[in-house]
PDB file of N, CA and C in Angstrom:
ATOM      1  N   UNK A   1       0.857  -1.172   0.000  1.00  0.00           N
ATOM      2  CA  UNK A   1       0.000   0.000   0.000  1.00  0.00           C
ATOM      3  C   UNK A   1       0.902   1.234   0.000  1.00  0.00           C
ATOM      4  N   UNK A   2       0.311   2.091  -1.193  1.00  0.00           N
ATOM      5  CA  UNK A   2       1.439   3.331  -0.718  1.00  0.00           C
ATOM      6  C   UNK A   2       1.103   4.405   0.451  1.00  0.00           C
ATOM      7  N   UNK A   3       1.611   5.178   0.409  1.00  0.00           N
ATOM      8  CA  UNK A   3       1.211   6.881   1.174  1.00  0.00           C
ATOM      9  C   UNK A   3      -0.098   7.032   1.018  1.00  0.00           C
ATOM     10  N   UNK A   4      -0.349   7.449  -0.263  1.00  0.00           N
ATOM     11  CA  UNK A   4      -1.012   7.552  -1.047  1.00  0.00           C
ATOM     12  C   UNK A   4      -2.527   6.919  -0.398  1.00  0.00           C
ATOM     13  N   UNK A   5      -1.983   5.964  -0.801  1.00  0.00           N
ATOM     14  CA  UNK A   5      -3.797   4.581  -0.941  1.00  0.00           C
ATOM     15  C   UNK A   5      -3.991   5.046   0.953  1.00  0.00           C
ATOM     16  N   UNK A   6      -2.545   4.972   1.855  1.00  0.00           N
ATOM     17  CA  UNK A   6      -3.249   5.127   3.121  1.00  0.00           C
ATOM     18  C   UNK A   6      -3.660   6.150   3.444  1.00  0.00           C
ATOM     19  N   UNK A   7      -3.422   7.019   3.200  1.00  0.00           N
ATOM     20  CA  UNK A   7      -3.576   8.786   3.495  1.00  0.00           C
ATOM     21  C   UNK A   7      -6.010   8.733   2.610  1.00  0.00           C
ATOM     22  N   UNK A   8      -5.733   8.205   1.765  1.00  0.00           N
ATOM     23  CA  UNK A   8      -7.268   8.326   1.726  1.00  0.00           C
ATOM     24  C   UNK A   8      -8.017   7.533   2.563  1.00  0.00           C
ATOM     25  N   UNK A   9      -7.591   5.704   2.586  1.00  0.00           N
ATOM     26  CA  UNK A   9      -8.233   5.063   3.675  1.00  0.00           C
ATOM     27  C   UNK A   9      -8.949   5.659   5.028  1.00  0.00           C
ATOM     28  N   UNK A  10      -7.523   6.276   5.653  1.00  0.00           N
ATOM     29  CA  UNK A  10      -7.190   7.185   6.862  1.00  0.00           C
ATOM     30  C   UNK A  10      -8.312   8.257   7.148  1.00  0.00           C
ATOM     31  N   UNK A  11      -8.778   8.629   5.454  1.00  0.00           N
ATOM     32  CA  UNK A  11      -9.255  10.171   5.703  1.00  0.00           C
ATOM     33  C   UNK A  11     -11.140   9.652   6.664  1.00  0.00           C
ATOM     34  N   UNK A  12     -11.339   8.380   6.435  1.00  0.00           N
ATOM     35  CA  UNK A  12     -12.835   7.910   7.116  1.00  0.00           C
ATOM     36  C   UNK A  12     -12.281   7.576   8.178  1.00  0.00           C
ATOM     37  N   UNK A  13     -11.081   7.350   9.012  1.00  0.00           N
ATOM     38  CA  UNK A  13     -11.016   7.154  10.178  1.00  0.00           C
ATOM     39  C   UNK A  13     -10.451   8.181  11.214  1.00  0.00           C
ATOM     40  N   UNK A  14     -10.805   7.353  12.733  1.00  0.00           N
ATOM     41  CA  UNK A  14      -9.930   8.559  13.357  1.00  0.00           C
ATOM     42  C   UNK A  14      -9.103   7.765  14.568  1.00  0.00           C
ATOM     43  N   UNK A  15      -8.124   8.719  15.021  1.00  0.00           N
ATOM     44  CA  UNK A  15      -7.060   8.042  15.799  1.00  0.00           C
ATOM     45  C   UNK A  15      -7.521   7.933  17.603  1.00  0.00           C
ATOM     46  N   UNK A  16      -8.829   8.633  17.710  1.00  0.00           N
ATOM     47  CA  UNK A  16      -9.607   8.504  19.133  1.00  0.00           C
ATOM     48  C   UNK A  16     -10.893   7.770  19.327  1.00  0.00           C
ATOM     49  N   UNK A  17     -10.907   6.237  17.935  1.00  0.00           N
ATOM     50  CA  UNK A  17     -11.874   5.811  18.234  1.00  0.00           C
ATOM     51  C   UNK A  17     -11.638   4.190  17.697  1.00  0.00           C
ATOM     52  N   UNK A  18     -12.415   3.233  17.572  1.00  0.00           N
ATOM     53  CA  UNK A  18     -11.844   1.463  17.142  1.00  0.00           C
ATOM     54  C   UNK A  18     -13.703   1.216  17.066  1.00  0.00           C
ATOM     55  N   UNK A  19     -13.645   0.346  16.411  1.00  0.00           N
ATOM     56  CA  UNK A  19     -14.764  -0.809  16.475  1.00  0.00           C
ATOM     57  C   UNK A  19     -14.576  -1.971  16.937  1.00  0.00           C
ATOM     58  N   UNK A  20     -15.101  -2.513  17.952  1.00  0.00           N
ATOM     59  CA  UNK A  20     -14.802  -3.584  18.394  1.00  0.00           C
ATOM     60  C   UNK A  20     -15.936  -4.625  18.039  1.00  0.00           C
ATOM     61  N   UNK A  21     -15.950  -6.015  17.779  1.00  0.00           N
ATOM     62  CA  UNK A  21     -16.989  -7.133  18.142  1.00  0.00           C
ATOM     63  C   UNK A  21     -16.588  -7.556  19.166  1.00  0.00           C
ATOM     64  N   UNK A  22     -18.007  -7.513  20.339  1.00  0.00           N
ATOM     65  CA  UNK A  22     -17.704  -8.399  21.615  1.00  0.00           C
ATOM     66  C   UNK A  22     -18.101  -9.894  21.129  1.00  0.00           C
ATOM     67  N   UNK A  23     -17.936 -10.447  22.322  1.00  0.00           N
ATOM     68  CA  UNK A  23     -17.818 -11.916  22.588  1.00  0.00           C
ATOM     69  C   UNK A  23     -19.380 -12.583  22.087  1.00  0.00           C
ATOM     70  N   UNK A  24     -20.296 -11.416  22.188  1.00  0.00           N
ATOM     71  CA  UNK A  24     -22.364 -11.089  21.991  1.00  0.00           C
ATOM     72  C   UNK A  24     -22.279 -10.953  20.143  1.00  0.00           C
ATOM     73  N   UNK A  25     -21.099 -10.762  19.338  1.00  0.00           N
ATOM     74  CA  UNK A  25     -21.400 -10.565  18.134  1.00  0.00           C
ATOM     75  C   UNK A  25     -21.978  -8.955  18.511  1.00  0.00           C
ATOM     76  N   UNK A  26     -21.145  -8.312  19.100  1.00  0.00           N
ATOM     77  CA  UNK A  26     -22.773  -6.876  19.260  1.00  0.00           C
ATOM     78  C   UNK A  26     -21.295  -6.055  18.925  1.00  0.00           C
ATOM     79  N   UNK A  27     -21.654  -5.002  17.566  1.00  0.00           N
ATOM     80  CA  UNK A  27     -20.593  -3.616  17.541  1.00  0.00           C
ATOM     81  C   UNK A  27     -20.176  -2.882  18.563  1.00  0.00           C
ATOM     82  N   UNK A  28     -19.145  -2.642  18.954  1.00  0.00           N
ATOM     83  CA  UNK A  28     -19.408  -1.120  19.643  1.00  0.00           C
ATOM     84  C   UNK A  28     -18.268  -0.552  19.194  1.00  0.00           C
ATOM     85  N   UNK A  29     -18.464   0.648  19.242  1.00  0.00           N
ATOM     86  CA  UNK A  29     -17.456   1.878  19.473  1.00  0.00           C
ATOM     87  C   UNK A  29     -16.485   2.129  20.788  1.00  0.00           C
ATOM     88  N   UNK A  30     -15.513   2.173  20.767  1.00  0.00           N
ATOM     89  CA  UNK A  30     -14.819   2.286  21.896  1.00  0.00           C
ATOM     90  C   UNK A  30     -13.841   3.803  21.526  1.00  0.00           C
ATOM     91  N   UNK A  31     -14.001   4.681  22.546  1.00  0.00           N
ATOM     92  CA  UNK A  31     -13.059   5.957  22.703  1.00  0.00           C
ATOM     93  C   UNK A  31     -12.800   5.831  23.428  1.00  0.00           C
ATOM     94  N   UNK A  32     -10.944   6.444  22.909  1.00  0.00           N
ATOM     95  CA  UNK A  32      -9.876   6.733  23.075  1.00  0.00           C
ATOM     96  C   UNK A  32      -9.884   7.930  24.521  1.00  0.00           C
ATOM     97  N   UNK A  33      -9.694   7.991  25.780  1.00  0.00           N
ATOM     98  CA  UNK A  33      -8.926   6.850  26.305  1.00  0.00           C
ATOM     99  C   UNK A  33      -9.776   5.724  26.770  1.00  0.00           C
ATOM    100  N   UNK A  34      -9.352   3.900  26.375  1.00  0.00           N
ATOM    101  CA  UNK A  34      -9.768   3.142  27.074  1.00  0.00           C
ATOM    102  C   UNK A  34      -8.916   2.347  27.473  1.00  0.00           C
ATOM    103  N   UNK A  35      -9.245   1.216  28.253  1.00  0.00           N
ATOM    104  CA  UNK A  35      -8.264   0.321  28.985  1.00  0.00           C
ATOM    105  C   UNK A  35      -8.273  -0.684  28.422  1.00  0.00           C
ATOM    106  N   UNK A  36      -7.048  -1.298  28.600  1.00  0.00           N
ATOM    107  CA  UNK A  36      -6.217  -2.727  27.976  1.00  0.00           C
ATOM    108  C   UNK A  36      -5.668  -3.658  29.457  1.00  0.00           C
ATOM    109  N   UNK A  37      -5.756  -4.565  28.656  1.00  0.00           N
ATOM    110  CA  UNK A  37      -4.682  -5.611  29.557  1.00  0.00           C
ATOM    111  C   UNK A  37      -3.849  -6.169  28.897  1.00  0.00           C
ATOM    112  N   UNK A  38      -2.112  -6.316  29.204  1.00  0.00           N
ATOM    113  CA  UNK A  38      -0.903  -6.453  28.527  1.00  0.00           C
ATOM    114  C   UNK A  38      -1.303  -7.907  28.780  1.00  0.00           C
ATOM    115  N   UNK A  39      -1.204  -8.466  27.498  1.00  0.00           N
ATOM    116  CA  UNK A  39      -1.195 -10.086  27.467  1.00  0.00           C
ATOM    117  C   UNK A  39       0.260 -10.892  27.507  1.00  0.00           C
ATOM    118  N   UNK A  40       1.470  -9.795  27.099  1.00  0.00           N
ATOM    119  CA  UNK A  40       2.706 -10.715  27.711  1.00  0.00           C
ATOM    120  C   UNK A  40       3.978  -9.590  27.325  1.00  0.00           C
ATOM    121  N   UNK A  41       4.693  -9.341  28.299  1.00  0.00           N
ATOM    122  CA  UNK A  41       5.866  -8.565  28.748  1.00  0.00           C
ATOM    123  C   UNK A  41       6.350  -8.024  26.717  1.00  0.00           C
ATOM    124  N   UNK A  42       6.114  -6.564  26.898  1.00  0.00           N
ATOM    125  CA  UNK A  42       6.379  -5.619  26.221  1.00  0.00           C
ATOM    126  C   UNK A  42       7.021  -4.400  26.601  1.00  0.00           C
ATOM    127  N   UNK A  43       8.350  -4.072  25.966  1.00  0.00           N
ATOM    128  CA  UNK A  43       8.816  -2.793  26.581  1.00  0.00           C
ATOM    129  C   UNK A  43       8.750  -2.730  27.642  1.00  0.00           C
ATOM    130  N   UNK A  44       8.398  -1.909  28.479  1.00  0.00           N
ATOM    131  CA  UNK A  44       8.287  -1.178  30.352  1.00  0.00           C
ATOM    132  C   UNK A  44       6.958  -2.088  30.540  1.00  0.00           C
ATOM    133  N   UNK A  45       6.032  -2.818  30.111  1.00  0.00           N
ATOM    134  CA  UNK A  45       4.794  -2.788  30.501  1.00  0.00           C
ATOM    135  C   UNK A  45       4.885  -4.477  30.793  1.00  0.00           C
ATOM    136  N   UNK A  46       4.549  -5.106  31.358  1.00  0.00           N
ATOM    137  CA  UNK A  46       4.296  -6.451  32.269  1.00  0.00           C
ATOM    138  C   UNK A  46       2.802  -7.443  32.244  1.00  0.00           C
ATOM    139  N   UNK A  47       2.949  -8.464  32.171  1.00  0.00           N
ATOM    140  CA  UNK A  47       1.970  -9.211  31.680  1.00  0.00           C
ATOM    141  C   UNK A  47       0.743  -8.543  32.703  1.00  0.00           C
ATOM    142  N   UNK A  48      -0.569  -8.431  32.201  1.00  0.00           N
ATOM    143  CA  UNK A  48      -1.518  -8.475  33.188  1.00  0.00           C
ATOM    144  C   UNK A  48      -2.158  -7.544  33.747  1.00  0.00           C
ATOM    145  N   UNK A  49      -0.787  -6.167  33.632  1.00  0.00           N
ATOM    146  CA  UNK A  49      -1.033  -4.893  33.577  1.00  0.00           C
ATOM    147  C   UNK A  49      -2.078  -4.084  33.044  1.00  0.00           C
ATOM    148  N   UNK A  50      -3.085  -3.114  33.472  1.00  0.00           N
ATOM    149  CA  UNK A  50      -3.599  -2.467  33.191  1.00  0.00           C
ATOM    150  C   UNK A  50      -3.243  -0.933  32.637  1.00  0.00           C
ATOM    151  N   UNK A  51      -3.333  -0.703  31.018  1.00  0.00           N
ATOM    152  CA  UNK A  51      -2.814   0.200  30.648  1.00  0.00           C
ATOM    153  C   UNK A  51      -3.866   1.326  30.016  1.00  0.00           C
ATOM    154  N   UNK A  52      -3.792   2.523  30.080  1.00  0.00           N
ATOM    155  CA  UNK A  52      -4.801   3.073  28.930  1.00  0.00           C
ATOM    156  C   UNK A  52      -4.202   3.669  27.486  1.00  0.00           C
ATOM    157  N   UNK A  53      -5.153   3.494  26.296  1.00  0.00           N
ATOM    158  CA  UNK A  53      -5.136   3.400  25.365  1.00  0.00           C
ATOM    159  C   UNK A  53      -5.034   4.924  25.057  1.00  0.00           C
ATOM    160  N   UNK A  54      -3.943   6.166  23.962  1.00  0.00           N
ATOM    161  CA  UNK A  54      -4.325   7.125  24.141  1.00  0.00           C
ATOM    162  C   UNK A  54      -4.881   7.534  22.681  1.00  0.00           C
ATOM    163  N   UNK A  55      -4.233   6.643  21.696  1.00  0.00           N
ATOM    164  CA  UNK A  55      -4.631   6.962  20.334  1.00  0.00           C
ATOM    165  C   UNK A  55      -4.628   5.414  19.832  1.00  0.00           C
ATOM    166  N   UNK A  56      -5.365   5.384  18.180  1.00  0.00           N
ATOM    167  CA  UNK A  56      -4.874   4.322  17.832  1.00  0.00           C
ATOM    168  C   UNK A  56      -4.343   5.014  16.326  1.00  0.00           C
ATOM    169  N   UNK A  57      -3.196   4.324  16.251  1.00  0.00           N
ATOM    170  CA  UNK A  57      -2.723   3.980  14.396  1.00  0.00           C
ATOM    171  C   UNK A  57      -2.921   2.939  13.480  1.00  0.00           C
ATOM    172  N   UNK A  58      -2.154   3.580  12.474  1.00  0.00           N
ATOM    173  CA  UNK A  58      -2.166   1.889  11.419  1.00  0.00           C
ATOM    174  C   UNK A  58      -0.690   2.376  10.734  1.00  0.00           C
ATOM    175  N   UNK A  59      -0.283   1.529  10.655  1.00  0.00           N
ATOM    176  CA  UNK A  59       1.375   1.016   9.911  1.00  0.00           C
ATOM    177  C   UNK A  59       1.182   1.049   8.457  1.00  0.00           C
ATOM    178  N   UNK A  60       1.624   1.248   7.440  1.00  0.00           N
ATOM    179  CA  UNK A  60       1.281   1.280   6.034  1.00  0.00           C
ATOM    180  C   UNK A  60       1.005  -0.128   5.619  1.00  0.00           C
ATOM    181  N   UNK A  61       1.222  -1.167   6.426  1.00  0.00           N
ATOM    182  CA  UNK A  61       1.146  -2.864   6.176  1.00  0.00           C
ATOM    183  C   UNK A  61      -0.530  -2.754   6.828  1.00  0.00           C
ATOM    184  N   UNK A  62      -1.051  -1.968   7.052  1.00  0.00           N
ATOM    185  CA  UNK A  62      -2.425  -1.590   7.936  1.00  0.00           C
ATOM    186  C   UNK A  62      -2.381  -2.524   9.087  1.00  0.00           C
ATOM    187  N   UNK A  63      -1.603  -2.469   9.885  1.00  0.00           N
ATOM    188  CA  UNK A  63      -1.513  -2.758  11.266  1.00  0.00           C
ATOM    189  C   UNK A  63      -1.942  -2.355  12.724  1.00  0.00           C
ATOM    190  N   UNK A  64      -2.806  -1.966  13.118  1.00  0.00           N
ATOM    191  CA  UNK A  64      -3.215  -1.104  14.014  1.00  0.00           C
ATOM    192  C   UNK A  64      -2.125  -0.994  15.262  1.00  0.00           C
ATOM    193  N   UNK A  65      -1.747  -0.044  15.857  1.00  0.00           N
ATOM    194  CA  UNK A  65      -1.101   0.388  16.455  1.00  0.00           C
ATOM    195  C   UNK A  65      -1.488   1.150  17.870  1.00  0.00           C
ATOM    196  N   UNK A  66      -1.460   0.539  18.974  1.00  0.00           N
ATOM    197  CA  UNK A  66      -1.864   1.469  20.385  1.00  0.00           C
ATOM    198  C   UNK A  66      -1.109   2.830  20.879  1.00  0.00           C
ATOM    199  N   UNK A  67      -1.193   3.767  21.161  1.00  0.00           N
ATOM    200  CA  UNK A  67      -0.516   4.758  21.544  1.00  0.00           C
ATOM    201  C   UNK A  67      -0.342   4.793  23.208  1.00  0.00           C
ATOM    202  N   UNK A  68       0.302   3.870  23.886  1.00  0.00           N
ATOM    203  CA  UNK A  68      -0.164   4.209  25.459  1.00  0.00           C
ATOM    204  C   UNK A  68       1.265   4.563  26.070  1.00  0.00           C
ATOM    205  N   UNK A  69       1.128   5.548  26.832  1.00  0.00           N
ATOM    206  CA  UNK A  69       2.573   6.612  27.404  1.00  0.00           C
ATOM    207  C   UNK A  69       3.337   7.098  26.360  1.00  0.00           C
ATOM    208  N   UNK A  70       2.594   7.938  25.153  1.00  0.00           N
ATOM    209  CA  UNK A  70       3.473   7.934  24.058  1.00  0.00           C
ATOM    210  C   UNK A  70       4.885   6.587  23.369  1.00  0.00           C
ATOM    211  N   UNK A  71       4.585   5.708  23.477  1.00  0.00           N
ATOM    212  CA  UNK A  71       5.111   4.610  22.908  1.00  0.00           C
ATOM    213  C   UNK A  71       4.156   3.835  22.162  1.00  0.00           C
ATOM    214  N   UNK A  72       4.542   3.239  21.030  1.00  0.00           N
ATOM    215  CA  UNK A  72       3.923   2.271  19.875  1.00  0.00           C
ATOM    216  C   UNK A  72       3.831   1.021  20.407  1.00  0.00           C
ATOM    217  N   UNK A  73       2.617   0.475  20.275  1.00  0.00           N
ATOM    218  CA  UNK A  73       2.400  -1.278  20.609  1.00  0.00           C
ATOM    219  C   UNK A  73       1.860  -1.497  19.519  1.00  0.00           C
ATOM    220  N   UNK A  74       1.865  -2.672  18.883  1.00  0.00           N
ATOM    221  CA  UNK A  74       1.211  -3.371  18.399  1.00  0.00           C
ATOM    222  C   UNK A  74      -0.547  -4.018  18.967  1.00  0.00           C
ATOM    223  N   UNK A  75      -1.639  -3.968  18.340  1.00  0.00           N
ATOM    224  CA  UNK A  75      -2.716  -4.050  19.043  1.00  0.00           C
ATOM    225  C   UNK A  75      -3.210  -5.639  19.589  1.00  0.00           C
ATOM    226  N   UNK A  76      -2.124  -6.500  19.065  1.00  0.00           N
ATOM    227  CA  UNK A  76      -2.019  -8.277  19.752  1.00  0.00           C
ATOM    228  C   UNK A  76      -1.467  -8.341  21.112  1.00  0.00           C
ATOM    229  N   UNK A  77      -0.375  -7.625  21.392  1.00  0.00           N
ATOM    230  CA  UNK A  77      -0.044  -7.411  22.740  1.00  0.00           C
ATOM    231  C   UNK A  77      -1.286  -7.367  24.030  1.00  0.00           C
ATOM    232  N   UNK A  78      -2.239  -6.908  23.793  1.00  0.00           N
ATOM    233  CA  UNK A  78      -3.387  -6.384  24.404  1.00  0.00           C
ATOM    234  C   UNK A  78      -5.120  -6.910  23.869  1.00  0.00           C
ATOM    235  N   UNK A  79      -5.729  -7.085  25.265  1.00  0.00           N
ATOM    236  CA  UNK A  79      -6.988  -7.426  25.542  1.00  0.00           C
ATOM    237  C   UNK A  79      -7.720  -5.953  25.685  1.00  0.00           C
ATOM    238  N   UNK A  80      -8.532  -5.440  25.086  1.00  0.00           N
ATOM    239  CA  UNK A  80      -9.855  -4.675  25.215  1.00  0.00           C
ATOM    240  C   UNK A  80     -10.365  -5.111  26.308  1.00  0.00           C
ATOM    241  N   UNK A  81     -10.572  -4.302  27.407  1.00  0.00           N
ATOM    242  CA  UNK A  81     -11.233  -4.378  28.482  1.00  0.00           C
ATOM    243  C   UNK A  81     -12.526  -3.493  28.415  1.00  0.00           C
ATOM    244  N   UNK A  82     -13.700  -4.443  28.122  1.00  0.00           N
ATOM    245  CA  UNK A  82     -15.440  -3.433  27.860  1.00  0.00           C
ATOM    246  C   UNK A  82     -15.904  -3.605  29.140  1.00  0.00           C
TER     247      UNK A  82
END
């Protein structure tokens, strides 16, 4: 994907919000800030830990990306806590 193709994708989304499916099959919307749980030792942060979420990204590979203490996670690291 280039710049390009992501920079329009991008332009329908935003970096203070996610769609989630719960466990019910039911949509929701989740804003930015919400809470996570670290599913296994990343950087400073420790399995189990409760972290909050401050933005989300995407990687040009469209990867979603967590923003929590200004540092980049990957969004597998972490459980959505609804």
């Amino acid at each position: 994907m280039t710049k390009k193709e992501l920079a329009e994708l991008l332009k329908y989304s935003s970096p203070r919000e996610i769609y989630v499916i719960t466990h019910y099959n039911v949509l929701k919307q989740v804003f930015c800030p919400f809470r996570v749980t670290v599913l296994q030792e990343i950087g400073v942060l420790k399995r189990g830990q409760i972290v909050l979420v401050q933005e989300i990204k995407v990687t040009l590979e469209l990867k979603t990306v967590y923003i929590i203490d200004n540092d980049a996670y990957y969004y597998y690291h972490f459980n959505i806590m609804m």
